[in-house]
Protein backbone atom coordinates (compact mmCIF):
# COMPACT_ATOMS: atom_id res chain seq x y z
CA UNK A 1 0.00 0.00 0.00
CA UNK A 2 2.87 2.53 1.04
CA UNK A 3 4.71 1.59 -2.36
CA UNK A 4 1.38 2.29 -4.20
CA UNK A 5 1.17 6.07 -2.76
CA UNK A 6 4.81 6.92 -3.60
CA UNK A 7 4.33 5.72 -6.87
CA UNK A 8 1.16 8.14 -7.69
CA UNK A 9 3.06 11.07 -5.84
CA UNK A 10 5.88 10.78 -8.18
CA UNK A 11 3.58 10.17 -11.32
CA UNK A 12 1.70 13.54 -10.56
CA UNK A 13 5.16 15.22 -9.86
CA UNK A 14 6.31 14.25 -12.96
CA UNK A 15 2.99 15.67 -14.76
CA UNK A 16 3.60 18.85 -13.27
CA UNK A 17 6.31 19.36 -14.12
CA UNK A 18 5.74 18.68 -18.05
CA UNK A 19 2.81 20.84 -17.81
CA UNK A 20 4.56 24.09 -16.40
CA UNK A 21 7.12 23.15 -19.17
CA UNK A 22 4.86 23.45 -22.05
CA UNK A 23 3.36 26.46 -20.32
CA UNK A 24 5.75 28.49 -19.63
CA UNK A 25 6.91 27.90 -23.53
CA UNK A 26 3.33 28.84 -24.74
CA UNK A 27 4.07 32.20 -22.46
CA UNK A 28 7.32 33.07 -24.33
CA UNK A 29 6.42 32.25 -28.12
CA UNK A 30 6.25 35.29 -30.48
CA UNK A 31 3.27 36.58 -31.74
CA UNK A 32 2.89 36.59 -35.51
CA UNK A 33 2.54 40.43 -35.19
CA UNK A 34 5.65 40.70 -33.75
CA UNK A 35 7.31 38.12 -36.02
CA UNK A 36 6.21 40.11 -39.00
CA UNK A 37 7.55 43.44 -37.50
CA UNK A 38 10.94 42.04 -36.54
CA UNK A 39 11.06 40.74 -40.22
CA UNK A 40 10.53 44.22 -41.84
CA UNK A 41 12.49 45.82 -39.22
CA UNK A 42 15.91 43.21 -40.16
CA UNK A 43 15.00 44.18 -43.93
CA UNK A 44 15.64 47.84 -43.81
CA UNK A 45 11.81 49.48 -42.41
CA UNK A 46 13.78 51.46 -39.97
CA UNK A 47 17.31 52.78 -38.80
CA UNK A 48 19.66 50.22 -37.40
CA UNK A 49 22.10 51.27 -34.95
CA UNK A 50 24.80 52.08 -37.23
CA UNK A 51 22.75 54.39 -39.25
CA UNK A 52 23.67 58.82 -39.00
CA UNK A 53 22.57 60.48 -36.08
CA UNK A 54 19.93 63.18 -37.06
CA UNK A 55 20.90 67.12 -36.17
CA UNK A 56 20.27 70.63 -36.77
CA UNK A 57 23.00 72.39 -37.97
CA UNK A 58 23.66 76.36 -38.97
CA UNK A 59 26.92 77.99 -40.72
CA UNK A 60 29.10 80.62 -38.78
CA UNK A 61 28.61 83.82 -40.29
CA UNK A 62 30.71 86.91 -40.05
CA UNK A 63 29.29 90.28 -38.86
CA UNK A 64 29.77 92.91 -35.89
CA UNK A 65 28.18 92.16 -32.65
CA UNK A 66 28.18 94.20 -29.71
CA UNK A 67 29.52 94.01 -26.13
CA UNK A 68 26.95 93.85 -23.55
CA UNK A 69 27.05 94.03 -19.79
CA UNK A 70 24.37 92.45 -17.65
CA UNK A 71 23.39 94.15 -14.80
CA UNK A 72 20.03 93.66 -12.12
CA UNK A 73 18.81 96.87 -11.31
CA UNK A 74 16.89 99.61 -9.33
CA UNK A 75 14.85 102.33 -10.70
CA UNK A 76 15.48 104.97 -8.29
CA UNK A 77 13.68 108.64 -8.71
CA UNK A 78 15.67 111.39 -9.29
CA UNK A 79 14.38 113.27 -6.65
CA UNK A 80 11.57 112.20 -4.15
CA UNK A 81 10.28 115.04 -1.86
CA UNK A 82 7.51 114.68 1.37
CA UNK A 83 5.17 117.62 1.16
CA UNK A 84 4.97 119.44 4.41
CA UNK A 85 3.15 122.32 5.63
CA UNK A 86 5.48 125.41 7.28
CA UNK A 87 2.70 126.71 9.60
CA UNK A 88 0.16 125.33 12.02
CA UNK A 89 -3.67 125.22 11.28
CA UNK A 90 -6.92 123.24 9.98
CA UNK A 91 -6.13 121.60 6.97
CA UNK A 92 -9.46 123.19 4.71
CA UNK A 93 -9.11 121.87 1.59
CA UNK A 94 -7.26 119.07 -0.38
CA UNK A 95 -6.97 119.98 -4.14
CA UNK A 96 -4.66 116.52 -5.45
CA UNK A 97 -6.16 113.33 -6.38
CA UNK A 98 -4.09 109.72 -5.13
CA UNK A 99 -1.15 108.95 -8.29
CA UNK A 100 -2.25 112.77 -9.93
CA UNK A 101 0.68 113.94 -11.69
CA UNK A 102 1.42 117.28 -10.92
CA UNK A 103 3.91 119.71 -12.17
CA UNK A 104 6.31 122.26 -9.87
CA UNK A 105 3.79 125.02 -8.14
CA UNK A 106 0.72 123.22 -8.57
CA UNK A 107 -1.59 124.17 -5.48
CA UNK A 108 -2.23 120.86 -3.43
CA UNK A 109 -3.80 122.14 -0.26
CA UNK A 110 -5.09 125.27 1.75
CA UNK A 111 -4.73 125.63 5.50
CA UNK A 112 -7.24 128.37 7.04
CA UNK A 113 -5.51 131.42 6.48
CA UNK A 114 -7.87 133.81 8.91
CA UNK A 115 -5.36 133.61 11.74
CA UNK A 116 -2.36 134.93 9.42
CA UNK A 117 -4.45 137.17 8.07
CA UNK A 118 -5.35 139.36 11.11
CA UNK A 119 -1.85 138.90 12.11
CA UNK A 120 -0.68 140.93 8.57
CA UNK A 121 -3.23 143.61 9.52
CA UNK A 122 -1.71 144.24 12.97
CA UNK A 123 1.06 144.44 11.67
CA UNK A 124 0.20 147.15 8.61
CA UNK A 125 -1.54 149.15 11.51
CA UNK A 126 1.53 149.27 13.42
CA UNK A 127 3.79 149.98 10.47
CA UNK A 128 1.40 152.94 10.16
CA UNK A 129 1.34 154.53 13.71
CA UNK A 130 5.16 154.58 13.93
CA UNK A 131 5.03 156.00 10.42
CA UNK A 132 3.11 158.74 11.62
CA UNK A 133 5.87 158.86 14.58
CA UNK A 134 8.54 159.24 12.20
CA UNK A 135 7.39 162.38 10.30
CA UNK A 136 6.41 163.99 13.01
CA UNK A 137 10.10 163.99 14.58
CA UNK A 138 11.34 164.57 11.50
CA UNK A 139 9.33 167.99 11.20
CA UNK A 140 10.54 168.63 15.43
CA UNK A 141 13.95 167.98 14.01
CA UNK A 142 13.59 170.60 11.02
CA UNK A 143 12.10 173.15 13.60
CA UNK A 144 14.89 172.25 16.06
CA UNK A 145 17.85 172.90 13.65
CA UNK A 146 15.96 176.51 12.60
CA UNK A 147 16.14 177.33 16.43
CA UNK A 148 19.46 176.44 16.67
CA UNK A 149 20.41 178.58 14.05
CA UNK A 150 18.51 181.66 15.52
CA UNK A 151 20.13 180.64 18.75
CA UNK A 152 17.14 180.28 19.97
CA UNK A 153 17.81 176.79 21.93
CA UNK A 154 20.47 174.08 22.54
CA UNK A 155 22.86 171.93 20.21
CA UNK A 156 21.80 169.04 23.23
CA UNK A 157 18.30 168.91 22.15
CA UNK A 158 18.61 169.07 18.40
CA UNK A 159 21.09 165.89 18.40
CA UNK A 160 18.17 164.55 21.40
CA UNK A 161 15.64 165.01 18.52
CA UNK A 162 17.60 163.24 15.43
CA UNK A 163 18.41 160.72 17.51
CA UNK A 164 14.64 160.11 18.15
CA UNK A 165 14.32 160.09 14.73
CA UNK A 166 16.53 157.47 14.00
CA UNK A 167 14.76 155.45 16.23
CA UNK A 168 11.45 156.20 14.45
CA UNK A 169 13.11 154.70 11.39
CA UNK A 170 14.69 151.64 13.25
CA UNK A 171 11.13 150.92 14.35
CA UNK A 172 9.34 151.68 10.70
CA UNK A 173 11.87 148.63 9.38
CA UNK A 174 11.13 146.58 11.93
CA UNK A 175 7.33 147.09 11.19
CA UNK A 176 7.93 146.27 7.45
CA UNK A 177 9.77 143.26 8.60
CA UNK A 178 7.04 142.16 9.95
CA UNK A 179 4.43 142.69 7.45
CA UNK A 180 6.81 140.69 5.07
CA UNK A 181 6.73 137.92 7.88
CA UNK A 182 2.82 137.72 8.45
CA UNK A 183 2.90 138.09 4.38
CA UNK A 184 5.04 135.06 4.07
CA UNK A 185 3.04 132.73 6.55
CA UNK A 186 0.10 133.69 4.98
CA UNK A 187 1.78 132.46 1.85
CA UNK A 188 2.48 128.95 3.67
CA UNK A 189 -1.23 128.44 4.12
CA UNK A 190 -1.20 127.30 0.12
CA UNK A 191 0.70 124.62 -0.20
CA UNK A 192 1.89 124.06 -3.93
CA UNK A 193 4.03 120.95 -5.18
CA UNK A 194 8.17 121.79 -4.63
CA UNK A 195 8.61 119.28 -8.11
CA UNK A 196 6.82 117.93 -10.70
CA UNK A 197 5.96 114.07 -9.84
CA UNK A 198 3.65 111.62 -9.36
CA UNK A 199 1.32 111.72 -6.37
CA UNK A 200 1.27 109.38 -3.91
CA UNK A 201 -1.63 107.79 -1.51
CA UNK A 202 -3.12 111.11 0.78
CA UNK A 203 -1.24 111.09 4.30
CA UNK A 204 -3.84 113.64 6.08
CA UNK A 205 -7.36 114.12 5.07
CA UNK A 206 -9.42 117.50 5.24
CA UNK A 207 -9.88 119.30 8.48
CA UNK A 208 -7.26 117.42 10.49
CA UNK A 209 -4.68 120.34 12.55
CA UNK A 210 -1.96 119.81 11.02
CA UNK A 211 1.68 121.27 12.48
CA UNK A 212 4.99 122.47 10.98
CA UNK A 213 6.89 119.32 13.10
CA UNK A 214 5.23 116.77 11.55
CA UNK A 215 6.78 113.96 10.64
CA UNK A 216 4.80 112.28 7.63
CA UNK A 217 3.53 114.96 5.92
CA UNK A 218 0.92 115.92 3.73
CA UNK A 219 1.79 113.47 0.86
CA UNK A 220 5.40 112.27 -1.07
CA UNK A 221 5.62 113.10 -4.76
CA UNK A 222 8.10 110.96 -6.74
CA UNK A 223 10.11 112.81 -10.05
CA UNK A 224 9.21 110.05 -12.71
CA UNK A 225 10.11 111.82 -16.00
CA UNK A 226 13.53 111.76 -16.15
CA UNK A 227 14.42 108.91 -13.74
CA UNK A 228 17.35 106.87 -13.05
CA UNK A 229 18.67 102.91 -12.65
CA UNK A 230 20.98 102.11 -10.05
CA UNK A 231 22.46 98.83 -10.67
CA UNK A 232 26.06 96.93 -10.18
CA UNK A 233 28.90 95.85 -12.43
CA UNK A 234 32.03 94.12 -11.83
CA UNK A 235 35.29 95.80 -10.83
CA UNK A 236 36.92 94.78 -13.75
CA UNK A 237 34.60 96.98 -16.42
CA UNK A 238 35.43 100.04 -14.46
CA UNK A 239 38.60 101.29 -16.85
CA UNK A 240 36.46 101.02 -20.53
CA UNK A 241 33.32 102.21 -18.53
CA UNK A 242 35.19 105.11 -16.79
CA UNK A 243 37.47 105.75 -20.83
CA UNK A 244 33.34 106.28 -22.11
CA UNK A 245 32.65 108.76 -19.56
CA UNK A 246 35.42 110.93 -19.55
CA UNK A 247 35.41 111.15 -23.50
CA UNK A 248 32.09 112.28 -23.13
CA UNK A 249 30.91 109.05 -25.35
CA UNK A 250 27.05 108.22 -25.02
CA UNK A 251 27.15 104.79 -23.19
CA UNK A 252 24.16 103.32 -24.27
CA UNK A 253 21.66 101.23 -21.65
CA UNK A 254 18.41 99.15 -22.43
CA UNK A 255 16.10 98.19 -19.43
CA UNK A 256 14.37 94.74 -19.38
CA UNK A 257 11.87 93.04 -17.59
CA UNK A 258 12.83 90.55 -14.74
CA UNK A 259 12.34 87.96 -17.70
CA UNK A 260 14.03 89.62 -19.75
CA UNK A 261 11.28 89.47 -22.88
CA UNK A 262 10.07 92.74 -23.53
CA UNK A 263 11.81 96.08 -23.22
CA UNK A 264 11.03 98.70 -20.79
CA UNK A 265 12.85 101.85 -21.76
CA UNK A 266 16.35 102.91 -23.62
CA UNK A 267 18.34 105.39 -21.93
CA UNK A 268 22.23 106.26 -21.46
CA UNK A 269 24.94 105.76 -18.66
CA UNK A 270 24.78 109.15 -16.45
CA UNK A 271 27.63 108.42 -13.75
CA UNK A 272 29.40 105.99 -12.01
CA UNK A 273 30.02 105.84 -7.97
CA UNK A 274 33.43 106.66 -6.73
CA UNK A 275 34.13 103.69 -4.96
CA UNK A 276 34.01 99.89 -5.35
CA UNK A 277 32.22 97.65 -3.24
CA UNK A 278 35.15 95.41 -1.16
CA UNK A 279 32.72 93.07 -0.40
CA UNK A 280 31.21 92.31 -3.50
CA UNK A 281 34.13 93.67 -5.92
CA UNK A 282 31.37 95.50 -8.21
CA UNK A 283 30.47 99.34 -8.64
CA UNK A 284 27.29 100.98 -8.78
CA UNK A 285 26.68 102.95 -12.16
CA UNK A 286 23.71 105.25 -12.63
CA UNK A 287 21.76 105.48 -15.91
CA UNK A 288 18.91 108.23 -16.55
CA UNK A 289 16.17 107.51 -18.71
CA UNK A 290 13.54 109.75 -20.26
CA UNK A 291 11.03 107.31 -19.24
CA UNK A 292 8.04 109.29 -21.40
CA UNK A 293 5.37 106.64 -21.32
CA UNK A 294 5.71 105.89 -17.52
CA UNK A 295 7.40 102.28 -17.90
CA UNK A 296 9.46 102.10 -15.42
CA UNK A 297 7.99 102.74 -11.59
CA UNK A 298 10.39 104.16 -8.66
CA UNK A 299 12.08 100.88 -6.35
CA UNK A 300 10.94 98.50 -9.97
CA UNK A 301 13.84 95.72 -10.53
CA UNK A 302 14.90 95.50 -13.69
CA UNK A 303 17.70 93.70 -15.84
CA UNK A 304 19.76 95.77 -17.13
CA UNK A 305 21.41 95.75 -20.64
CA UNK A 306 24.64 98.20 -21.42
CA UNK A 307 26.57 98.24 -24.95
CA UNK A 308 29.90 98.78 -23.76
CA UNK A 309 31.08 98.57 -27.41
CA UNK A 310 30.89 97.04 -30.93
CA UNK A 311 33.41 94.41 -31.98
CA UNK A 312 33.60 94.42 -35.76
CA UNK A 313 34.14 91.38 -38.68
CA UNK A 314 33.75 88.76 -35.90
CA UNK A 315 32.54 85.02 -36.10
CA UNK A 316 29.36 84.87 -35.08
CA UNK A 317 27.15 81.44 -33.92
CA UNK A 318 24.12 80.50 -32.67
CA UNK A 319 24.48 80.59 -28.35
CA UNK A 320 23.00 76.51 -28.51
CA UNK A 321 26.13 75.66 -30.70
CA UNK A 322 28.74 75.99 -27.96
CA UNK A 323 29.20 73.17 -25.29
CA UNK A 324 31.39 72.87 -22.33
CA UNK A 325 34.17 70.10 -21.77
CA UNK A 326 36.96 69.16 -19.95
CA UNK A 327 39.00 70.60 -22.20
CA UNK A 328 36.95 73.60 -22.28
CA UNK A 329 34.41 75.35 -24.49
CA UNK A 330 33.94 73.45 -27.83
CA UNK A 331 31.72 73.41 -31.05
CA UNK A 332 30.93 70.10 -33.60
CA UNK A 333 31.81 70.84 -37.01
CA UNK A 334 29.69 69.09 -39.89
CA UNK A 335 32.50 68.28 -42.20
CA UNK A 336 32.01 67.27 -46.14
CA UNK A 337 31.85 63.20 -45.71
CA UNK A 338 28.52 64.31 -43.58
CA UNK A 339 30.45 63.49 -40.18
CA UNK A 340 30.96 65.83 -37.21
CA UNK A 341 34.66 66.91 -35.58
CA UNK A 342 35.16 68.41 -32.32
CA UNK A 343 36.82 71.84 -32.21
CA UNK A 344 37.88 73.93 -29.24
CA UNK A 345 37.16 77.47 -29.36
CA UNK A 346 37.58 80.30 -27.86
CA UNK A 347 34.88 82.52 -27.04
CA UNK A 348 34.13 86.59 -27.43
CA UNK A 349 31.48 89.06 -26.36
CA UNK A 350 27.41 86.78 -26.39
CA UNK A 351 24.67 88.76 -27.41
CA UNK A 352 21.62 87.48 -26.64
CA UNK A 353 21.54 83.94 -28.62
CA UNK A 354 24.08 85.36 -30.54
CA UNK A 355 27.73 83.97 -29.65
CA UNK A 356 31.09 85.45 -30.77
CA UNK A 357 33.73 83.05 -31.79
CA UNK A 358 36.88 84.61 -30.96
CA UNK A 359 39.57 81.44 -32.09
CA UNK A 360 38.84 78.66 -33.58
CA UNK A 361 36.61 78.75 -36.29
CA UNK A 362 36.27 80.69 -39.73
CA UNK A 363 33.03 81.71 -41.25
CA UNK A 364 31.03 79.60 -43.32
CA UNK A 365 31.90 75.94 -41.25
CA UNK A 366 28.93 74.32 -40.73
CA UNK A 367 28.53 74.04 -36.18
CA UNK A 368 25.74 71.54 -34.79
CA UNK A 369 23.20 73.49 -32.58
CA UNK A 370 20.88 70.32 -31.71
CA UNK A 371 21.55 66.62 -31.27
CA UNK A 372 24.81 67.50 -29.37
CA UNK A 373 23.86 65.00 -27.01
CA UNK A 374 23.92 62.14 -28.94
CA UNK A 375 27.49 63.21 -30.70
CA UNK A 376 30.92 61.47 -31.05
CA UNK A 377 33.64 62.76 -32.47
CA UNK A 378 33.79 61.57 -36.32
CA UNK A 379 29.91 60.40 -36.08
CA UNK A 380 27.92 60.04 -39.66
CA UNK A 381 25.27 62.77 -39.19
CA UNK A 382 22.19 63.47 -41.07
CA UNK A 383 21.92 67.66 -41.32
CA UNK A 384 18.68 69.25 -40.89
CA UNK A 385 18.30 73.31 -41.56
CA UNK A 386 16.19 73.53 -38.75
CA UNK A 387 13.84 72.04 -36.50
CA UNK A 388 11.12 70.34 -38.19
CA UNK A 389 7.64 72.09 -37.31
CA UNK A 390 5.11 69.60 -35.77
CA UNK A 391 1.49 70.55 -37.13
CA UNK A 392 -2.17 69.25 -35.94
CA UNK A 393 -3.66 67.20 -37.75
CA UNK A 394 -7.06 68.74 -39.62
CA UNK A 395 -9.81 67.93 -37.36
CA UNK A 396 -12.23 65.07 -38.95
CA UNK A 397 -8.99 64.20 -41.36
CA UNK A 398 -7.79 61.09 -39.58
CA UNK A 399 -6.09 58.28 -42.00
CA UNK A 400 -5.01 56.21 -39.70
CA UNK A 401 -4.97 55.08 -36.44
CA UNK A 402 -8.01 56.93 -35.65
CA UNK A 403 -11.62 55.42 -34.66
CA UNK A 404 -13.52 55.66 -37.73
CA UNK A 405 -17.55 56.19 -37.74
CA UNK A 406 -20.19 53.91 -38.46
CA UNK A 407 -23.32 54.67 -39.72
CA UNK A 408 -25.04 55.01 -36.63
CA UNK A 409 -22.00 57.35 -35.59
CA UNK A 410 -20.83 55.13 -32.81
């Protein structure tokens, strides 16, 4: 019985095993699909590994490009002034609306003027009773000095009596002194804009008391038209910066946006700091523009773009053609067997996605700007002028691979 039962174990042992066999070859046969793609791909349906590597290539041409400096920077008003009132009183009227531009002696505000008013008549009626003082002595002194010369009374009291005129006249100036004074505060009680500027947001509302001492003001207007970019440079572009300056050459400066796409304003270098930054090794450099249609906004960042100078007859590439190495910068030439060579250069001024070629490489030589990945040096390439343009299909115009409609438009 026991020899039985060993002998059916191993018997259905054995069957499993030739099944899992046959199943696991059913598992790993081809497909016929597969079979018949394989076949077309071994006949020449696609490229093999051996076949050229596919690129975009562009010629170096020869032409002037110019030498720009980079810079972030900070559009900084030329002057920003905090309206403030010079005498105490009710503010009465505001006459400026928040972000109003203004121009220089444009009235903003009126502080009651009826105190300073009263005081400039007190003071007209005072100016007026010592007038009266003064030509009266003066006609004592004329009547004095006709006495004297009759002998009729003392040298003592005609000098006594000029001397009181004097002091009539001492006391007239001092009246007309102040009358200009009460005059001149009565002035103050109109407050008109010190610059032309932009307005800013209202710091004291009508019929608040507002005092000479205070600290915030009335409102801040902020010079927009011209204004000014402060930004940084390195050390090292000080000499040709500082050789533009003093030969009284226009240095010109474009102002970007922080991505750098569209164009703020054009303008020209103004002045440079007179010291450099030890901690940073840069200088600041100030450029004015004339700003006209309000693009750039006082504390704005902006990238900064100044033409230091134009470099003339030089090799010129696209930016994408250059790589880095361990050996250093380098470019792959498409030579005439359609095959690529790797060339060392050395580089010039880069303008935008235009890149100077300073040694290295003569105009006309064909330079890879795509597919650089996928390069060795004395790879078959196939060139491509540019990258091909990938269009949508036409909707409803679907040859292939698409569902197509039945009748009942399922």
């Amino acid at each position: 019985m026991r020899k039985t039962k060993t002998l059916v174990g191993i018997v259905l042992v054995a069957a499993l095993g030739v099944g899992g066999y046959y199943y696991w070859q059913w598992r790993m046969a081809p497909s016929p699909a597969a079979a018949t793609g394989a076949s077309s791909f071994s006949k020449g349906g696609g490229r093999g590994p051996g076949g050229p590597t596919p690129v975009v290539a562009s010629a170096a041409t020869q032409g002037d490009i110019d030498i720009i400096v980079n810079g972030l920077g900070t559009v900084t008003p030329l002057r920003t002034v905090t309206v403030r009132t010079r005498v105490d009183g009710e503010l009465v009227r505001v006459l400026f609306q928040e972000g109003q531009l203004v121009k220089e002696g444009d009235l903003l505000a009126e502080i009651d003027a009826r105190a300073f008013q009263v005081q400039l008549a007190q003071a007209e009626g005072q100016l007026a009773r010592d007038r009266a003082l003064l030509e009266n002595a003066r006609l004592d002194l004329e009547r004095y000095r006709t006495l004297f010369k009759q002998d009729s009374i003392a040298k003592q009291q005609v000098d006594t009596q000029a001397s009181l005129v004097r002091q009539y006249e001492g006391t007239v100036a001092v009246d007309r002194s102040q009358i200009d004074n009460a005059r001149l505060q009565l002035a103050y009680t109109r407050v008109t804009a010190p610059t032309s500027g932009r307005i800013g947001l209202r710091l004291v509302d009508a019929g608040n008391i507002v005092h000479a001492g205070d600290q915030n003001g009335l409102v801040v207007i902020t010079q927009l038209q011209p204004v000014a970019v402060v930004y940084t440079v390195p050390q090292d572009l000080l000499p040709p910066v500082m050789k533009r300056l003093q030969g009284g050459e226009p240095v010109q400066v474009e102002a970007w946006d922080r991505d750098q796409k569209a164009k703020l304003a054009d303008g020209a270098l103004a002045s440079a700091d007179n010291q450099v930054d030890p901690q940073t090794g840069t200088v600041k450099l100030k450029a004015q523009f004339v700003n006209d249609d309000g693009g750039l906004f006082p504390n704005q960042f902006v990238n900064v773009r100044m033409k230091l100078d134009t470099l003339r007859g030089a090799v010129i590439v696209p930016s994408p053609a250059v790589q880095r190495g361990a050996q250093g910068m380098f470019v792959y030439v498409v030579r005439e067997d359609h095959t690529v060579a790797l060339r060392n250069v050395k580089l010039g001024p880069l303008d935008g996605q235009r890149q100077a070629i300073a040694d290295g490489l003569a105009a006309g030589e064909l330079v890879v700007t795509d597919g650089t990945d996928r390069l060795r040096p004395g790879a078959p390439v196939d060139v491509a002028a540019a990258r091909p343009e990938i269009k949508p299909a036409a909707p409803g115009n679907f040859k292939g691979g698409g569902r197509r409609k039945g009748k009942d438009g399922g």
